[in-house]
N, C-alpha and C. Protein backbone atom coordinates (compact mmCIF):
# COMPACT_ATOMS: atom_id res chain seq x y z
N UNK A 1 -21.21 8.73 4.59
CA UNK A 1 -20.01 7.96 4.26
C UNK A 1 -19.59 7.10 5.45
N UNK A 2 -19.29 6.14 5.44
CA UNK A 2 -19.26 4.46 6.28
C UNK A 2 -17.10 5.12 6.27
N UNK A 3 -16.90 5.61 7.48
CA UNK A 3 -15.05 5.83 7.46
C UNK A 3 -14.55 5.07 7.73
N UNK A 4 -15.27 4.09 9.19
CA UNK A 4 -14.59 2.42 9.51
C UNK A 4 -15.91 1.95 10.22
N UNK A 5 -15.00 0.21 10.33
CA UNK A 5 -16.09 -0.73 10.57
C UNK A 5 -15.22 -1.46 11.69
N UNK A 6 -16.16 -1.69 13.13
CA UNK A 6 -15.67 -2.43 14.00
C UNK A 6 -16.40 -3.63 14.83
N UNK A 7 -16.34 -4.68 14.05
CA UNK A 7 -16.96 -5.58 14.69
C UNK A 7 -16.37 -7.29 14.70
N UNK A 8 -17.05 -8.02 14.62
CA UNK A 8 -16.67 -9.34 14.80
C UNK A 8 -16.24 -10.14 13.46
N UNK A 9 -15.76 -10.54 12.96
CA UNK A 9 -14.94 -11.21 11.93
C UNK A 9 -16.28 -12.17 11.62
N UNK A 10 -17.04 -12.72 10.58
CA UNK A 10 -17.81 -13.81 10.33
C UNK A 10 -17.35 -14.60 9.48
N UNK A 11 -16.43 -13.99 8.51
CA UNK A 11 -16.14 -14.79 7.26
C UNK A 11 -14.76 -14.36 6.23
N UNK A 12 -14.23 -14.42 5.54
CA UNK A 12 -12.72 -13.76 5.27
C UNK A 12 -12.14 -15.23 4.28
N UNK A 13 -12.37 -14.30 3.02
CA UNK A 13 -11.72 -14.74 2.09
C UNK A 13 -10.22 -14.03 1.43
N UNK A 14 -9.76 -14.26 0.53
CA UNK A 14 -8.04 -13.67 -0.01
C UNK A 14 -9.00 -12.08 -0.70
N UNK A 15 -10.16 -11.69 -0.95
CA UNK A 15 -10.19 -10.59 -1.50
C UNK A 15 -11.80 -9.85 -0.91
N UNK A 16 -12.14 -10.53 -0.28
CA UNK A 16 -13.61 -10.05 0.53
C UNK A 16 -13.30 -10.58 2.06
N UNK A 17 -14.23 -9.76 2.73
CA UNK A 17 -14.04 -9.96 4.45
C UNK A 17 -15.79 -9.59 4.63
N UNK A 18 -16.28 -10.37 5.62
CA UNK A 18 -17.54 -10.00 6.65
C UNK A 18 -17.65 -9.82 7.73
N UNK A 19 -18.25 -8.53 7.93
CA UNK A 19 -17.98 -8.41 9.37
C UNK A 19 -19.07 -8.01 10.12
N UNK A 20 -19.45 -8.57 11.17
CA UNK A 20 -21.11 -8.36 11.73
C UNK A 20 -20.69 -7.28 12.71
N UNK A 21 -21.25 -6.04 12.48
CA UNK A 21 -21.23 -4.38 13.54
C UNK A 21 -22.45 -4.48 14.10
N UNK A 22 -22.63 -5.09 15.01
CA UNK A 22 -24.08 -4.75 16.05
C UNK A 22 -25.48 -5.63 15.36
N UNK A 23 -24.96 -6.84 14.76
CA UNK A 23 -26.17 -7.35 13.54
C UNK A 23 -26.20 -7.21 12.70
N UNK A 24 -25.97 -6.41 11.96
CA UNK A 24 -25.62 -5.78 10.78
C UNK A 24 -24.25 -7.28 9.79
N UNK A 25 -24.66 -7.68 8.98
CA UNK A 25 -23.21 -8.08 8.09
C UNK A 25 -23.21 -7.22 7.26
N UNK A 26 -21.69 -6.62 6.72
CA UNK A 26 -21.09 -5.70 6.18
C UNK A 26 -19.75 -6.50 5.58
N UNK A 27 -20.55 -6.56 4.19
CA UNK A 27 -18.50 -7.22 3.19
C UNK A 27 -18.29 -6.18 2.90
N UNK A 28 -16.90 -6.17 2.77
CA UNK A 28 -15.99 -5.21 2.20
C UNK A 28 -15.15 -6.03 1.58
N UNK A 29 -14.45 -5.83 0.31
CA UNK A 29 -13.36 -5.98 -0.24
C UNK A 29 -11.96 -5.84 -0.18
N UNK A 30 -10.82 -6.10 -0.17
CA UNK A 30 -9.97 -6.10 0.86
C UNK A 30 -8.79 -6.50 -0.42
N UNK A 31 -7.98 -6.05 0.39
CA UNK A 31 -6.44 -6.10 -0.42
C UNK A 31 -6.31 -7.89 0.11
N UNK A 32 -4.86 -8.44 -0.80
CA UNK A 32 -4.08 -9.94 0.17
C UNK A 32 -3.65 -9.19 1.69
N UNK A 33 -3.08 -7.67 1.42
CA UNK A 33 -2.18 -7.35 2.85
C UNK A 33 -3.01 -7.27 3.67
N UNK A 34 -4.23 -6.71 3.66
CA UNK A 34 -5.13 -6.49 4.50
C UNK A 34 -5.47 -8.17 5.36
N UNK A 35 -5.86 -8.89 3.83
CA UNK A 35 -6.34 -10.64 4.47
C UNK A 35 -5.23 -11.02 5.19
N UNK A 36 -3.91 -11.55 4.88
CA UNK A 36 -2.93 -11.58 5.48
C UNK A 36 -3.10 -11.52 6.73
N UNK A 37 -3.68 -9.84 7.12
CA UNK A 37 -3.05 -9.70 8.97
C UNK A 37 -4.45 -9.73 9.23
N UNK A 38 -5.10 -10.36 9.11
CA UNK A 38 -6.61 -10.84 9.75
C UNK A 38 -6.96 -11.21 10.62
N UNK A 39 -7.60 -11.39 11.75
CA UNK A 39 -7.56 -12.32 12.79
C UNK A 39 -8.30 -13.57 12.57
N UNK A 40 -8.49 -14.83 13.59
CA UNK A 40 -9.16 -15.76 13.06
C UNK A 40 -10.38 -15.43 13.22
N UNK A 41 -11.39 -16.19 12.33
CA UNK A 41 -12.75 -16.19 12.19
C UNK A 41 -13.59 -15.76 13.92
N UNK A 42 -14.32 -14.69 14.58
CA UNK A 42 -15.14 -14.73 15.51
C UNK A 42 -13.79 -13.68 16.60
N UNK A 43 -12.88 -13.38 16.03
CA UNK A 43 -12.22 -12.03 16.45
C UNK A 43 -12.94 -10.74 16.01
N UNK A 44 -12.42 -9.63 16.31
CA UNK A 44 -12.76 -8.13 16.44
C UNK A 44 -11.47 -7.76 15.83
N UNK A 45 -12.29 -7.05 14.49
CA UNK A 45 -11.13 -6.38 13.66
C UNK A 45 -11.85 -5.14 13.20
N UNK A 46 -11.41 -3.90 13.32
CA UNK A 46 -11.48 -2.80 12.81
C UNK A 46 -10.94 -2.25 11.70
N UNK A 47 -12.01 -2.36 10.36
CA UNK A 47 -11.47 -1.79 8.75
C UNK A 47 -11.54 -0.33 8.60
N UNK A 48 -10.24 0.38 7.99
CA UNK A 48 -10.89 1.43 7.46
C UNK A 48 -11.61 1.45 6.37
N UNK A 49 -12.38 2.23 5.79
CA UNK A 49 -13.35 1.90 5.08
C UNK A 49 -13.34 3.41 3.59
N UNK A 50 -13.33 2.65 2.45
CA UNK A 50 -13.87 3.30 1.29
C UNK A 50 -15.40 3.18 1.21
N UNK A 51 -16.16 3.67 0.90
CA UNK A 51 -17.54 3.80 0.25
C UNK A 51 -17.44 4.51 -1.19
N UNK A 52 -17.35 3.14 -1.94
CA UNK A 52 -17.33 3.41 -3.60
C UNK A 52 -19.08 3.49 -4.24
N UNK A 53 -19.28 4.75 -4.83
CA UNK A 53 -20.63 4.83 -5.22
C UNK A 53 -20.55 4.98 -6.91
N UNK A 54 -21.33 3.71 -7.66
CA UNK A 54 -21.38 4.16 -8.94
C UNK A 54 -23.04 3.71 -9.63
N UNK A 55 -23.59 4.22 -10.25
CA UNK A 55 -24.96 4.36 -11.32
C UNK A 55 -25.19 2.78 -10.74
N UNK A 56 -24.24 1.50 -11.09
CA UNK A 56 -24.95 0.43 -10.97
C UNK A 56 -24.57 -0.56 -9.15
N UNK A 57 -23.88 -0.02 -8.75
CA UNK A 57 -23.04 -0.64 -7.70
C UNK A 57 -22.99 0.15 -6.39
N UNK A 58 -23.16 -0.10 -5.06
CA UNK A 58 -22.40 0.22 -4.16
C UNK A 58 -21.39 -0.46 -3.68
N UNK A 59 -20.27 -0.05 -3.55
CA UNK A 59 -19.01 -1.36 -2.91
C UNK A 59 -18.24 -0.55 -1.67
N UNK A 60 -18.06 -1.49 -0.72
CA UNK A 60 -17.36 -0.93 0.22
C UNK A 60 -16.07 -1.80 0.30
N UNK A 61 -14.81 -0.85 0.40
CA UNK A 61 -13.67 -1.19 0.36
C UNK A 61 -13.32 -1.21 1.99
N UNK A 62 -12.18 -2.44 2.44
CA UNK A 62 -11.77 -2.11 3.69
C UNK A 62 -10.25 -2.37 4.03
N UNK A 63 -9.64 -1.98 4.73
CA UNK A 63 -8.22 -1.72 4.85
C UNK A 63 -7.46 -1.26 6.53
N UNK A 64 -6.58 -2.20 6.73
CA UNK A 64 -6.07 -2.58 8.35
C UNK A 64 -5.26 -1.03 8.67
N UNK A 65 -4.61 -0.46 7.23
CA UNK A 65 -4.10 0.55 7.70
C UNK A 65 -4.33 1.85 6.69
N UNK A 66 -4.20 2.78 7.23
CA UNK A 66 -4.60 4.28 6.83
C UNK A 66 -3.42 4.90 5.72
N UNK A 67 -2.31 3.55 5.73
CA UNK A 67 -1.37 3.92 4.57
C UNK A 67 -2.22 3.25 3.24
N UNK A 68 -2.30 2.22 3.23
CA UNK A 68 -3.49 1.10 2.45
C UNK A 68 -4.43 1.90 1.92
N UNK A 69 -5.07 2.50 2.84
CA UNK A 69 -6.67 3.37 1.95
C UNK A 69 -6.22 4.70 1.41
N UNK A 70 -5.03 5.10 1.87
CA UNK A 70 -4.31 6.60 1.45
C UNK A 70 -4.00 5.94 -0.14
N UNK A 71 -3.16 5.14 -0.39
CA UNK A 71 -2.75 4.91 -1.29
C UNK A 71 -4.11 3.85 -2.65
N UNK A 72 -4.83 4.07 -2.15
CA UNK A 72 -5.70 3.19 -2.63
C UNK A 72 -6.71 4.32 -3.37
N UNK A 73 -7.09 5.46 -2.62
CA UNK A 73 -7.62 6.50 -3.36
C UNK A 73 -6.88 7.57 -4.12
N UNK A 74 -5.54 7.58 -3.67
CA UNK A 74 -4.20 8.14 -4.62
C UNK A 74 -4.62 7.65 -6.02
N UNK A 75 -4.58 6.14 -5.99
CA UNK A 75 -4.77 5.58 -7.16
C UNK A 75 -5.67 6.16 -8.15
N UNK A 76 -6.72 5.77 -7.17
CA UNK A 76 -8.17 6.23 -8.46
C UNK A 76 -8.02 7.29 -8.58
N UNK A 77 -7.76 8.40 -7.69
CA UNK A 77 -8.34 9.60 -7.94
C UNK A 77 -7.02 10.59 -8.74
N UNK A 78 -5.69 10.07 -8.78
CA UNK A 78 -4.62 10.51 -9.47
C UNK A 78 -3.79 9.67 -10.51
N UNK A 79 -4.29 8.71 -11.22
CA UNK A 79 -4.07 7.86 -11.96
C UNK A 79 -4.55 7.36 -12.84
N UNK A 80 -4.81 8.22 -14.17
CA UNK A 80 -6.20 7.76 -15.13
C UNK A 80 -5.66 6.54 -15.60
N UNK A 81 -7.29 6.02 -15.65
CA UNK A 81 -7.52 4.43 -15.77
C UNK A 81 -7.49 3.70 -14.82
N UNK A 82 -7.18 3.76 -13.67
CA UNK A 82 -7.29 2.98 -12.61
C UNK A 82 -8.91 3.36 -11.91
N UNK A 83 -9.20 2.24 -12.07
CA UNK A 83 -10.47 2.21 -11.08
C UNK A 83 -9.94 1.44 -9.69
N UNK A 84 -11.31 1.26 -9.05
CA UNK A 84 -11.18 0.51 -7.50
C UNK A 84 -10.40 -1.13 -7.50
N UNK A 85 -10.84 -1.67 -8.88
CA UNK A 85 -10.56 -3.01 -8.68
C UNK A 85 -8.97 -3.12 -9.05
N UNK A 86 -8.80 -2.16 -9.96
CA UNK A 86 -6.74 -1.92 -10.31
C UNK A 86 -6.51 -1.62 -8.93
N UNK A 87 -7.15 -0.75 -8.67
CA UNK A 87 -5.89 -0.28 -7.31
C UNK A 87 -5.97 -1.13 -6.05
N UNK A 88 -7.31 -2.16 -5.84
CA UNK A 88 -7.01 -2.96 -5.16
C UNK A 88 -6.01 -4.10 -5.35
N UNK A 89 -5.99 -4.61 -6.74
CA UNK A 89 -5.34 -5.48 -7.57
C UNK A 89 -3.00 -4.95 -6.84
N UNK A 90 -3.64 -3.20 -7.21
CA UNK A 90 -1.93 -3.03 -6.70
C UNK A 90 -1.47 -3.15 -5.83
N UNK A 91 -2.33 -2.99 -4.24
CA UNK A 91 -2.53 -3.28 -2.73
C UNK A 91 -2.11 -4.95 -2.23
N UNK A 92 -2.76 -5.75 -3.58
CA UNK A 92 -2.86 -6.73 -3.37
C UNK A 92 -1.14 -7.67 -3.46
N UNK A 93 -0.69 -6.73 -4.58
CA UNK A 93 0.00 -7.46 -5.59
C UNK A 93 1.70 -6.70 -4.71
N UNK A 94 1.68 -5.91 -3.89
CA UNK A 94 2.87 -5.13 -3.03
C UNK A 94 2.47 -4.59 -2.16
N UNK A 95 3.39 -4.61 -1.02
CA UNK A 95 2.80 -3.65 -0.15
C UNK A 95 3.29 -2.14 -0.21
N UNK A 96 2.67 -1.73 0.73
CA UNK A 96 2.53 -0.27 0.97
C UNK A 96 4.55 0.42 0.36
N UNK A 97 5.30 0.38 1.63
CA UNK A 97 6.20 0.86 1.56
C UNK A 97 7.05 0.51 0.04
N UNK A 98 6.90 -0.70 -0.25
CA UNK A 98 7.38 -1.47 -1.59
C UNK A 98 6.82 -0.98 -2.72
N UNK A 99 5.81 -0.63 -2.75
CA UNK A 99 5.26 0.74 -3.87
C UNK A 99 5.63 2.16 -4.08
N UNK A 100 5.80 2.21 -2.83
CA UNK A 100 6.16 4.08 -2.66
C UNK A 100 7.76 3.86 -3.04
N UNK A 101 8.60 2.64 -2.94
CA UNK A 101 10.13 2.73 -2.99
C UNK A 101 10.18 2.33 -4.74
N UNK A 102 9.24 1.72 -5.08
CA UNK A 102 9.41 1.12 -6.55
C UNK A 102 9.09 2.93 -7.42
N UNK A 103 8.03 3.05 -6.95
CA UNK A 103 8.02 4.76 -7.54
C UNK A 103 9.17 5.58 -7.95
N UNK A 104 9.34 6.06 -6.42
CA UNK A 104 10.73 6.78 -5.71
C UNK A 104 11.91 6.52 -7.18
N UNK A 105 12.21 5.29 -7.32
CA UNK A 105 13.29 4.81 -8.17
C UNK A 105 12.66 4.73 -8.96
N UNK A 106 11.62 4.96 -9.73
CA UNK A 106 11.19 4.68 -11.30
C UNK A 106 11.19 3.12 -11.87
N UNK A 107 11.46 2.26 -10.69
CA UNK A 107 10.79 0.73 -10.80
C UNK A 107 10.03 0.31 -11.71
N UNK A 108 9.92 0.81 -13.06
CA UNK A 108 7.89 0.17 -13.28
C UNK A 108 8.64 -1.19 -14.02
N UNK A 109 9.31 -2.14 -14.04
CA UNK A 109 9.80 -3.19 -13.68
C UNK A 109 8.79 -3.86 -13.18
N UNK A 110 8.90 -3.31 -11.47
CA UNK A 110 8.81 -4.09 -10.31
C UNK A 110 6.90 -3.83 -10.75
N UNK A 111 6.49 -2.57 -10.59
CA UNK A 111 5.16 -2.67 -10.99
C UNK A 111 4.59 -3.36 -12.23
N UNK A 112 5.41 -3.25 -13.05
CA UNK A 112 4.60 -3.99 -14.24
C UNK A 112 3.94 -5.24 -14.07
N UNK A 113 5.21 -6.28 -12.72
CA UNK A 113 4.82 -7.60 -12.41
C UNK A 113 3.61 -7.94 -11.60
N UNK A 114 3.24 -6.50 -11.11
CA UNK A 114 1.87 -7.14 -10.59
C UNK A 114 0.68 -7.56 -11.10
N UNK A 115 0.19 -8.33 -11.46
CA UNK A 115 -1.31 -8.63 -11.78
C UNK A 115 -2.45 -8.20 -12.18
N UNK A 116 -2.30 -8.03 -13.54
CA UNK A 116 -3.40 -7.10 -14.33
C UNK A 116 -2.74 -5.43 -14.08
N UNK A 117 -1.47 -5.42 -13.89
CA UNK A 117 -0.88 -3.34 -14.11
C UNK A 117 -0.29 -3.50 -15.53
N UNK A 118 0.99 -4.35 -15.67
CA UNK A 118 1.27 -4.23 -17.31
C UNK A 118 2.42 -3.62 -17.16
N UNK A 119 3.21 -3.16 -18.41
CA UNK A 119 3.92 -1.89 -18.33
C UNK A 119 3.73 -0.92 -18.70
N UNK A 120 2.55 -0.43 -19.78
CA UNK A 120 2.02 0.73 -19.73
C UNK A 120 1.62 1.24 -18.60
N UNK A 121 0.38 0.54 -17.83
CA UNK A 121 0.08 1.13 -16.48
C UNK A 121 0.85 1.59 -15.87
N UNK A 122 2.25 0.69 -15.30
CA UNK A 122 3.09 1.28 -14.49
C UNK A 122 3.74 2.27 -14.98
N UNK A 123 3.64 2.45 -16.16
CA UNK A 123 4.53 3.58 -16.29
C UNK A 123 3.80 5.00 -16.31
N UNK A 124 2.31 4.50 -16.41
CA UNK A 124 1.51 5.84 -16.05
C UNK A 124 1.84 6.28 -14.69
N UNK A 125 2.07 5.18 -14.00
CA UNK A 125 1.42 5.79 -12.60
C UNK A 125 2.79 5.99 -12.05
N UNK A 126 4.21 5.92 -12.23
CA UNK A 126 5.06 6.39 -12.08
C UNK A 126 5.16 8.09 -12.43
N UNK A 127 5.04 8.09 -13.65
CA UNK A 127 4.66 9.13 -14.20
C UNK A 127 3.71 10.69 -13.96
N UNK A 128 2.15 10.35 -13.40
CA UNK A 128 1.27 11.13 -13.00
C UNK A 128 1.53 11.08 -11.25
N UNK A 129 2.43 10.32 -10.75
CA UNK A 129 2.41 10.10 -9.09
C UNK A 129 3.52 11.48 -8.87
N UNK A 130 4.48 11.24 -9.91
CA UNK A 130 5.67 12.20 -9.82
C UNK A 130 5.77 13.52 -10.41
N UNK A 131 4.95 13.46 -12.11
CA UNK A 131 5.31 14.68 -12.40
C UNK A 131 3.69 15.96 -12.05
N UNK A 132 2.59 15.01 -12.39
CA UNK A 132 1.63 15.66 -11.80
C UNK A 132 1.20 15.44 -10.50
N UNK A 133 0.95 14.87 -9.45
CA UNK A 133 1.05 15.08 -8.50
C UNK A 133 2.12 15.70 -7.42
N UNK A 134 3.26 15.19 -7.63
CA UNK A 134 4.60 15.35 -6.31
C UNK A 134 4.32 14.67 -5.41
N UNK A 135 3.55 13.64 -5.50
CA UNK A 135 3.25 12.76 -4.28
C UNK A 135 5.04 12.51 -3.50
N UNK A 136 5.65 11.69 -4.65
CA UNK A 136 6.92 11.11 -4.70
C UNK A 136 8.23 12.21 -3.45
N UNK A 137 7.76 13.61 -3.92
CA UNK A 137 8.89 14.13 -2.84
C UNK A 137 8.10 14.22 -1.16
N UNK A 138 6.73 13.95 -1.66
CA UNK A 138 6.57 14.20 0.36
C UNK A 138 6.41 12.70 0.88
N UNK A 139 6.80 11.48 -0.13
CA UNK A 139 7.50 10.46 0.38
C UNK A 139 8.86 9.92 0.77
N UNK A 140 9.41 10.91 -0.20
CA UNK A 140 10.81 10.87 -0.12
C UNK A 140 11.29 11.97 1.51
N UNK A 141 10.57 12.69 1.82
CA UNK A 141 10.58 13.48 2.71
C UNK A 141 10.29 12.97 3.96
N UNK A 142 8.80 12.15 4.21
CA UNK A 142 8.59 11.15 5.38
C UNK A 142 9.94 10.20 5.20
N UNK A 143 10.17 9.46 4.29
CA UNK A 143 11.69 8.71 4.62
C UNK A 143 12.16 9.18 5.15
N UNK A 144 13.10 10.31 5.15
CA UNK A 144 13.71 10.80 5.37
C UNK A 144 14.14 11.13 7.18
N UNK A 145 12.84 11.74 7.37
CA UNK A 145 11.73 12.25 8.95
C UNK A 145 11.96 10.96 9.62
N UNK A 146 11.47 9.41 9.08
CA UNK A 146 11.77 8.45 9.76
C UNK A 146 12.74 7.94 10.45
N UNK A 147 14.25 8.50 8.91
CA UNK A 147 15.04 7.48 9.25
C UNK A 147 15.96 8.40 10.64
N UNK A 148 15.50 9.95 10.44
CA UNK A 148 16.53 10.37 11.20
C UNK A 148 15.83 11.00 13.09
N UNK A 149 14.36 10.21 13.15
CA UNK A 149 13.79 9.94 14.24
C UNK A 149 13.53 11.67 14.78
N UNK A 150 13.06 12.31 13.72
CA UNK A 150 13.03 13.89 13.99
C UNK A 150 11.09 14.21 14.29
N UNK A 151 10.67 14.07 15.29
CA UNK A 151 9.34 14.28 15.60
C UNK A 151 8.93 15.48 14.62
N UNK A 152 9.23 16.63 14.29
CA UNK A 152 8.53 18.23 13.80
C UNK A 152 8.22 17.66 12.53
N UNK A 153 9.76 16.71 11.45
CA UNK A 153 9.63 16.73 10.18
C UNK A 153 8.84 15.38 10.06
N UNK A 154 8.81 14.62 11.10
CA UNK A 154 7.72 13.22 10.86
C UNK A 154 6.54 13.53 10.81
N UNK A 155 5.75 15.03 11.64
CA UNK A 155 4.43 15.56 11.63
C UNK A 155 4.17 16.47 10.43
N UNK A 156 5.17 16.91 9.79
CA UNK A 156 4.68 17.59 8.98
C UNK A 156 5.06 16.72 7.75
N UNK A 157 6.18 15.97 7.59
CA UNK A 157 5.68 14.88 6.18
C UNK A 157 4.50 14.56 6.27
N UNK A 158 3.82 13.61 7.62
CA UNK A 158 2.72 13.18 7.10
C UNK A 158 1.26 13.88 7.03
N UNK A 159 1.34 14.69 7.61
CA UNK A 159 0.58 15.94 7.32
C UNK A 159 0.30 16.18 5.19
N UNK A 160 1.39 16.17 5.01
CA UNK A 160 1.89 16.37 3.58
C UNK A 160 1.12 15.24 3.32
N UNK A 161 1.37 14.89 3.13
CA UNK A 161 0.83 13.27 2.97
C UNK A 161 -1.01 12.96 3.08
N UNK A 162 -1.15 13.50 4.37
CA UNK A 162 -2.50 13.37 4.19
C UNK A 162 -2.92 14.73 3.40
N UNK A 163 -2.53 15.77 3.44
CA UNK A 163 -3.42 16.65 2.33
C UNK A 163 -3.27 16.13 0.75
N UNK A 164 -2.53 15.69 0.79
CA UNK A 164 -2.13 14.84 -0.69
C UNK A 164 -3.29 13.89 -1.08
N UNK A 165 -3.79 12.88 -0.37
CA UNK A 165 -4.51 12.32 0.02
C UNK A 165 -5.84 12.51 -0.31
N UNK A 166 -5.97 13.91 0.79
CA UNK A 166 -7.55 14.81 -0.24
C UNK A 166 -7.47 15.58 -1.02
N UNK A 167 -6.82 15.24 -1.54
CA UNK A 167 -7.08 16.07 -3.26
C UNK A 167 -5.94 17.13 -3.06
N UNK A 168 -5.05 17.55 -2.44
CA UNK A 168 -4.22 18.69 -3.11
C UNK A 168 -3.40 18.22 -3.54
N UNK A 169 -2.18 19.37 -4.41
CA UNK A 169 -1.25 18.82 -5.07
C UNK A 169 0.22 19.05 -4.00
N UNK A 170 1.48 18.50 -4.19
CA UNK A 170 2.22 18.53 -3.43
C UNK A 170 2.45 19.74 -2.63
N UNK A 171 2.55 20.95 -4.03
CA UNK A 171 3.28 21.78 -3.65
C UNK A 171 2.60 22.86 -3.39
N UNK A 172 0.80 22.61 -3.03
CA UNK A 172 0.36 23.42 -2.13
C UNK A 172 0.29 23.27 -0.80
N UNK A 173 -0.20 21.97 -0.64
CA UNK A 173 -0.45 21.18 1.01
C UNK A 173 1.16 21.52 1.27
N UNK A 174 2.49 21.15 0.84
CA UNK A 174 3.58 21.57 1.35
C UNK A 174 3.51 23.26 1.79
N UNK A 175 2.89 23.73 1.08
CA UNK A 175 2.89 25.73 1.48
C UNK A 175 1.99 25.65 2.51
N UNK A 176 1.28 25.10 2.81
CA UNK A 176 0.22 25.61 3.34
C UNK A 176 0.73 24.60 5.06
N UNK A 177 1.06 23.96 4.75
CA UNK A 177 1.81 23.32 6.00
C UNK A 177 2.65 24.13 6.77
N UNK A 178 3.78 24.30 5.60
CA UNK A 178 5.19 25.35 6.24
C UNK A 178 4.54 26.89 6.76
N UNK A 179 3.42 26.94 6.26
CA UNK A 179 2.66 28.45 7.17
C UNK A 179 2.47 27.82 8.75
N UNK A 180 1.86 26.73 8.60
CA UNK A 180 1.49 26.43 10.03
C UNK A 180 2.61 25.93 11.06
N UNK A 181 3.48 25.48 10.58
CA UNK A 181 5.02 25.15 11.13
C UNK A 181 5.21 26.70 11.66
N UNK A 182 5.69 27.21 10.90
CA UNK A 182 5.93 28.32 11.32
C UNK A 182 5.67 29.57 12.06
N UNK A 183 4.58 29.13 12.53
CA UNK A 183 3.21 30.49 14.00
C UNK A 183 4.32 29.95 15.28
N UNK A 184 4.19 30.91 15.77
CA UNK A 184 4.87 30.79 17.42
C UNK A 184 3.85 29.50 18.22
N UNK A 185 3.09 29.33 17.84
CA UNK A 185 1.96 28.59 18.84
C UNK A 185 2.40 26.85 18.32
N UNK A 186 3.11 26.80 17.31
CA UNK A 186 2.83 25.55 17.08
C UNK A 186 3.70 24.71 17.61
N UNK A 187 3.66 23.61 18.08
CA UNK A 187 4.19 22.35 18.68
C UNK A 187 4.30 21.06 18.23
N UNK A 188 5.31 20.29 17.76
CA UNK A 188 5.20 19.20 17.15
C UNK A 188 4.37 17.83 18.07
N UNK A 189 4.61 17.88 19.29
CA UNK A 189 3.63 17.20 19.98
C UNK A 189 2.16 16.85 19.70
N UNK A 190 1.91 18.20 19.39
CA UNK A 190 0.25 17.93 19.00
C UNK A 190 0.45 17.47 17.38
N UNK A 191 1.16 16.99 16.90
CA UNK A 191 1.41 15.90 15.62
C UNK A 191 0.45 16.43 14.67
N UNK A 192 0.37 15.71 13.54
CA UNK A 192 -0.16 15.63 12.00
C UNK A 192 -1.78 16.16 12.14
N UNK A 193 -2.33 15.66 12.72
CA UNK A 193 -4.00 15.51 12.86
C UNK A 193 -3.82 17.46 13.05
N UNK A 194 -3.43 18.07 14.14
CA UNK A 194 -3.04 19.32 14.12
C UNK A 194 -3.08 20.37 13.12
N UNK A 195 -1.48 19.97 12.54
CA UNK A 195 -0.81 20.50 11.06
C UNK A 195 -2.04 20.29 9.96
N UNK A 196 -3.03 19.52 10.06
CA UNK A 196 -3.52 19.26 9.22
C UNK A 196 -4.77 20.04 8.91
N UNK A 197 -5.55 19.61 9.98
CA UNK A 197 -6.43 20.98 10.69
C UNK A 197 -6.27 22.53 10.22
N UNK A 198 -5.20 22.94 11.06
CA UNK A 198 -4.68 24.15 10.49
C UNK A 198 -4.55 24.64 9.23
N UNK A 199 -4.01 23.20 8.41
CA UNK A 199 -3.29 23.82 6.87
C UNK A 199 -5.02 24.04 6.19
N UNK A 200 -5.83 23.29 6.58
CA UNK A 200 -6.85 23.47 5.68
C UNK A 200 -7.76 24.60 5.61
N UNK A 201 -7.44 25.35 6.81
CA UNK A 201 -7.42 26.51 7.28
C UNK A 201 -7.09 27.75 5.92
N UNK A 202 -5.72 27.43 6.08
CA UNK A 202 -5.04 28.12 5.20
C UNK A 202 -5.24 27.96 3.58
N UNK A 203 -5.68 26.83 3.18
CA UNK A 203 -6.21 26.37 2.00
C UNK A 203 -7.75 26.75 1.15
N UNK A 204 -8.45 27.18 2.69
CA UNK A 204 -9.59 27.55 2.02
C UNK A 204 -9.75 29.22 1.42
């Protein structure tokens, strides 16, 4: 699996990017937010990277930030009917934080207007984000961690967050976190990557 790509910019369109790693050209597909913060043509930009594998296709997806590809495999992998090209389409069509707040409030309004979602869609994915996943409270929870500049609850929202991410559901990665919060040894310093480590620990 290809996790990121760091090399020289060759080419960069509104929904594909090329990027030469050591000789190698490598497109990836790319959100507008991603194109947006691009550098110019013959810069050094580092994608994170999807590797989408199907019977007729390999496609590699790429993305400036680790909220972008979090929420991009949320999609597919917790949102029936969304494939790679919807959920790039939703990346494309809002950004990051402006999705998670349209959720939060039950917006599908604001989602419906994006580009090829509809209002059925959005109202799926309002729907399976909140009542089958719980994505929605360990976002509402990082808000929270942010606004009140608390290091312990900013490492363990996003902790939450990333086990969410790989496949658990809220309200285990939340248990399995608050075990690791809670050992005498632990320190919010050593942040998320840590908590995360640990919880999976506890998960297996």
């Amino acid at each position: 699996m290809i996790a990121f790509l760091r090399g020289k910019l060759v080419e960069s369109m509104p929904h594909q990017a090329i990027l030469d790693v050591g000789g190698v050209g490598y497109l990836a597909n790319i959100p507008l937010t991603t194109f947006d913060r691009l550098p110019q043509v013959g810069g050094e930009v580092t994608l994170l990277t999807h590797y989408h594998v199907t019977e007729r296709e390999h496609t590699l997806f790429g993305f400036l930030s680790g909220d972008e590809r979090d929420l991009f495999r949320l999609l597919m992998d917790r949102v029936s009917g969304i494939g790679p090209k919807m959920a790039l389409s939703v990346l494309s069509g809002m950004p990051v934080p402006a999705f998670k707040d349209a959720v939060i409030r039950n917006d599908t309004a604001a989602l419906a207007r994006i580009k090829g979602v509809g209002k059925k869609t959005a109202e799926r994915i309002v729907l399976e984000l909140k009542d089958k996943v719980g994505v929605v409270d360990a976002w509402q929870a990082a808000r929270v961690a942010k606004g009140t500049h608390d290091p312990k609850q900013e490492a363990v929202s996003d902790a939450v967050l990333a086990l969410i991410a790989l496949g658990y559901k809220q309200a285990e990665a939340q248990k399995a976190v608050n075990e690791v919060v809670k050992q005498p040894a632990f320190d919010a310093v050593d942040g998320a990557d840590r908590i995360v480590r640990e919880a999976l620990r506890e998960l297996q």
